[in-house]
N, C-alpha and C. Protein backbone atom coordinates (compact mmCIF):
# COMPACT_ATOMS: atom_id res chain seq x y z
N UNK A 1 29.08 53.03 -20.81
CA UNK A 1 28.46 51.90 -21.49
C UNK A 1 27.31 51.38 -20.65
N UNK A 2 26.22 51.10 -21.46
CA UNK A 2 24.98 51.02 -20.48
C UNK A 2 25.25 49.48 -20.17
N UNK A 3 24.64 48.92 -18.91
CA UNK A 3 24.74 47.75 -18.30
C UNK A 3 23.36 46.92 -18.81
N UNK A 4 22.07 47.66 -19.18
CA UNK A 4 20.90 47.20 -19.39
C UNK A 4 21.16 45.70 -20.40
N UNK A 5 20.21 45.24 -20.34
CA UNK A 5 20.40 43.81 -21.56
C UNK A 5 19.87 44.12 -22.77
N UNK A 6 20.56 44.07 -23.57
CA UNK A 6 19.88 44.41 -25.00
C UNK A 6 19.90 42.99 -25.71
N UNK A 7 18.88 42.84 -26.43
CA UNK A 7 18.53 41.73 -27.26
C UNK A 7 18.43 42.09 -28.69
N UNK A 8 18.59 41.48 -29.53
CA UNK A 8 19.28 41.52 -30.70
C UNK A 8 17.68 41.36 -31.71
N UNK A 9 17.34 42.40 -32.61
CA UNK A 9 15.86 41.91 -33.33
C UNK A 9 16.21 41.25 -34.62
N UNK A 10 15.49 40.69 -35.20
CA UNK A 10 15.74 40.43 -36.59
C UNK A 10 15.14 41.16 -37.14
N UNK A 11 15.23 42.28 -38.82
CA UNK A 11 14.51 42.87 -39.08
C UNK A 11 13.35 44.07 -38.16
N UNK A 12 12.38 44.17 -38.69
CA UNK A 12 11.31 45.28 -37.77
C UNK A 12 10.66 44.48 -36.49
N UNK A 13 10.32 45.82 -35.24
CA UNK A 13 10.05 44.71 -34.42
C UNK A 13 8.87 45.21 -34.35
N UNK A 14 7.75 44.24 -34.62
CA UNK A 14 6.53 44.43 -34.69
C UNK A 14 5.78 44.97 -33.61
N UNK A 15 6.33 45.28 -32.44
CA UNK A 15 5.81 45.95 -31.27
C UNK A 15 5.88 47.42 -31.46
N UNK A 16 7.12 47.68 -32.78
CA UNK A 16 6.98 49.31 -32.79
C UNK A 16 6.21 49.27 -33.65
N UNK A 17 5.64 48.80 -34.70
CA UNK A 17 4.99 48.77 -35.45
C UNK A 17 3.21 49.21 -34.80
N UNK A 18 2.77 48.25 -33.90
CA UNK A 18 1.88 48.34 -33.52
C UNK A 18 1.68 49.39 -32.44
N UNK A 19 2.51 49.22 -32.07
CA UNK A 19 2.35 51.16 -31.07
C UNK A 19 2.50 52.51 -31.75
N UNK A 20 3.30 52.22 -32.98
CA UNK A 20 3.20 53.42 -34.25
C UNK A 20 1.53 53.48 -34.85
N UNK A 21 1.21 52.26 -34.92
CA UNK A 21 0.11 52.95 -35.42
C UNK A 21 -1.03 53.30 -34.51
N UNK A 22 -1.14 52.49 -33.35
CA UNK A 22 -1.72 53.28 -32.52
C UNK A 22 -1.66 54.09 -31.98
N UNK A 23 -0.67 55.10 -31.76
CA UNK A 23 -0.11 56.66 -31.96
C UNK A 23 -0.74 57.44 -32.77
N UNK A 24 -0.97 56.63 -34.33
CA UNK A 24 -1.65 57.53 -34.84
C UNK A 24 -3.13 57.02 -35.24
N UNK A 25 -3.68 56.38 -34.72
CA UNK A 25 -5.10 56.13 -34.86
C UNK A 25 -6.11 57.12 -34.46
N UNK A 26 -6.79 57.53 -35.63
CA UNK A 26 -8.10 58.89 -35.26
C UNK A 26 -9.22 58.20 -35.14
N UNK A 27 -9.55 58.05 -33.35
CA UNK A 27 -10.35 57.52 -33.05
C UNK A 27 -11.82 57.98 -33.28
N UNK A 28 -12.00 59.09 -33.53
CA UNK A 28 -12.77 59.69 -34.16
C UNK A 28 -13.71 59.27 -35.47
N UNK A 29 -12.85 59.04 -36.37
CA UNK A 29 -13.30 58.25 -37.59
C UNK A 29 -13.83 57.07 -37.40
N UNK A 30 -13.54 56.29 -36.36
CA UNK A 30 -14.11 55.19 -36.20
C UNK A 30 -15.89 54.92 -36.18
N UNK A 31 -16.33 53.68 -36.37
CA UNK A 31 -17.81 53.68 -35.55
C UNK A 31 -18.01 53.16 -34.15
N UNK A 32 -18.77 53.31 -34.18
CA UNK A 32 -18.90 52.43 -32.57
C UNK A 32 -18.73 50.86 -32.42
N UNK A 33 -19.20 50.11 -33.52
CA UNK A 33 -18.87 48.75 -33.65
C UNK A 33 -17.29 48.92 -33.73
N UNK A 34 -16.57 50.06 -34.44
CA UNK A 34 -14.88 49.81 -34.92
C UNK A 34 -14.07 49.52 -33.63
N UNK A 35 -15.18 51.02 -32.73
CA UNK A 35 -14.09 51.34 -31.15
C UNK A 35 -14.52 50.38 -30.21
N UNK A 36 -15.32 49.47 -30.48
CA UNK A 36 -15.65 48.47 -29.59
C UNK A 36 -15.22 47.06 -29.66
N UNK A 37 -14.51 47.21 -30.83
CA UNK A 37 -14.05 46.05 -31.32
C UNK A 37 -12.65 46.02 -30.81
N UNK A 38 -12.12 47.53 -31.26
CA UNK A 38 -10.84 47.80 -31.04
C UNK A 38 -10.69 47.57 -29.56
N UNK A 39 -11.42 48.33 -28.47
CA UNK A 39 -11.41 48.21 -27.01
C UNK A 39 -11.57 46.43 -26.39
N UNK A 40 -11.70 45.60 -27.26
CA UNK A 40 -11.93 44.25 -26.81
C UNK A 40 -10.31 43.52 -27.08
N UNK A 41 -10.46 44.05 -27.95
CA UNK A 41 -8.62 43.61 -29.21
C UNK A 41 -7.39 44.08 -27.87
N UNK A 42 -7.63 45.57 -27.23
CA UNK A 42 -6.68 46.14 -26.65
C UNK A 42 -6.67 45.12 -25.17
N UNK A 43 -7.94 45.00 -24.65
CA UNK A 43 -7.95 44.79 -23.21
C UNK A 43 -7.07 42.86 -23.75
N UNK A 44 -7.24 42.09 -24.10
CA UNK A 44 -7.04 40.95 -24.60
C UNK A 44 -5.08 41.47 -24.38
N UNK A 45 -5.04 42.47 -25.41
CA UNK A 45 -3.23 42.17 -25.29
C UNK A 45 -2.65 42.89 -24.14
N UNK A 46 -3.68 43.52 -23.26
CA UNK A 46 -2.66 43.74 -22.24
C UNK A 46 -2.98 42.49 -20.96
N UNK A 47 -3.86 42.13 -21.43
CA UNK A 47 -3.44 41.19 -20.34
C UNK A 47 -2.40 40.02 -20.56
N UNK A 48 -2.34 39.72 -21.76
CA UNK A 48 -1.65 38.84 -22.57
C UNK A 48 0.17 39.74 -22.50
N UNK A 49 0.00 40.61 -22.28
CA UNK A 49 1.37 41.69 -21.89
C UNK A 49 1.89 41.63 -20.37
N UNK A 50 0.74 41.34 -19.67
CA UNK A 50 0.93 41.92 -18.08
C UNK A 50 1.06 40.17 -17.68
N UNK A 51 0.54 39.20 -18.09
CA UNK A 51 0.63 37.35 -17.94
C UNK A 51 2.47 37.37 -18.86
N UNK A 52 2.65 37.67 -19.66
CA UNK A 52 4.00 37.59 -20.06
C UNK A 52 5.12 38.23 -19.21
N UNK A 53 4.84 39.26 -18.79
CA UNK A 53 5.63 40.14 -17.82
C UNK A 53 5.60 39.40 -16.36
N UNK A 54 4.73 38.87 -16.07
CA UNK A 54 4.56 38.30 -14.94
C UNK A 54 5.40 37.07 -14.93
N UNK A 55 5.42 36.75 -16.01
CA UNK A 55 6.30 34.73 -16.63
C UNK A 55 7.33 35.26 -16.42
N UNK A 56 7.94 36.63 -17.00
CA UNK A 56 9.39 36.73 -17.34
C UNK A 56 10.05 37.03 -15.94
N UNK A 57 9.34 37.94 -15.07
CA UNK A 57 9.72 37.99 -13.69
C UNK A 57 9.92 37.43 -12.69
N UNK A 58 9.08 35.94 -13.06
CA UNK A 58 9.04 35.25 -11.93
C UNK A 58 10.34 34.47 -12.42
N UNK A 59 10.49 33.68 -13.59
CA UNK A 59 11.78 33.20 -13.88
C UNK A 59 13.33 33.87 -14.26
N UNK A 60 13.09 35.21 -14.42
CA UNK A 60 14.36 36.24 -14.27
C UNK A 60 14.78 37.16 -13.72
N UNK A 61 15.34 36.70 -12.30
CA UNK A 61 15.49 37.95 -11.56
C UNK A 61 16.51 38.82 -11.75
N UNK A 62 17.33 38.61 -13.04
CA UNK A 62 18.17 39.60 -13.17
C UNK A 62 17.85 40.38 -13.68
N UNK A 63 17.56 40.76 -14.42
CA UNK A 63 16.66 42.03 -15.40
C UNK A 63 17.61 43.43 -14.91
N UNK A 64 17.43 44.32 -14.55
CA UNK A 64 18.30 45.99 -14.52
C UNK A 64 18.68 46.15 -13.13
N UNK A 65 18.74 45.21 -12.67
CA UNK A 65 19.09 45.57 -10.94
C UNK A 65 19.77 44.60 -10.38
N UNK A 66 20.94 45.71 -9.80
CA UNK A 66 22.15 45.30 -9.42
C UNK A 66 22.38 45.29 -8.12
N UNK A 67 22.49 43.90 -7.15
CA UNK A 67 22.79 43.79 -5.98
C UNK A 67 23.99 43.79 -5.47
N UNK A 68 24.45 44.48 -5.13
CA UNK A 68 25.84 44.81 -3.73
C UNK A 68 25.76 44.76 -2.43
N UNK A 69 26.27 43.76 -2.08
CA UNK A 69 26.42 43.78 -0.51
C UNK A 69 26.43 45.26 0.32
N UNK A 70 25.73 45.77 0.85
CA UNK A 70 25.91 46.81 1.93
C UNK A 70 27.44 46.60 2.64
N UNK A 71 28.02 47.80 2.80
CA UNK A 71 29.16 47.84 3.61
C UNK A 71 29.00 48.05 4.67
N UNK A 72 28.08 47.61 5.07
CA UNK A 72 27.45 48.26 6.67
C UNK A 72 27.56 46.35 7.61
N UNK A 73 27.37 45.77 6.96
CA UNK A 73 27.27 44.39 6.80
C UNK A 73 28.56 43.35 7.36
């Protein structure tokens, strides 16, 4: 049984949603105004990803890692 924390979604979780379709986005078809727009849209949510990740870490240090006293100790 895995120890990880699982959280419970309601319905679809819109994060797969948006990485599904950017999986399949043919960047190709785009114009240059499309991929430049898009490249402004992307840099915006990862920082907005990497400032959230940063919040959640600093206030939860439990997350997947499990401390045991050393027996050396």
């Amino acid at each position: 049984m895995s120890e990880t924390a699982q959280h419970k979604t309601e319905g679809q979780d819109s994060s797969l949603n948006a990485i599904n379709a950017l999986s399949t986005l043919d960047l190709t078809g785009l114009s240059f105004v499309q991929v430049r727009r898009l490249h402004k849209v992307l840099l915006q949510a990862c920082e907005d990803v990497a400032r959230e990740s940063e919040r959640r870490s600093a206030s939860d240090n439990s997350g997947d890692t499990v401390r045991v006293p050393s027996p050396d100790i």
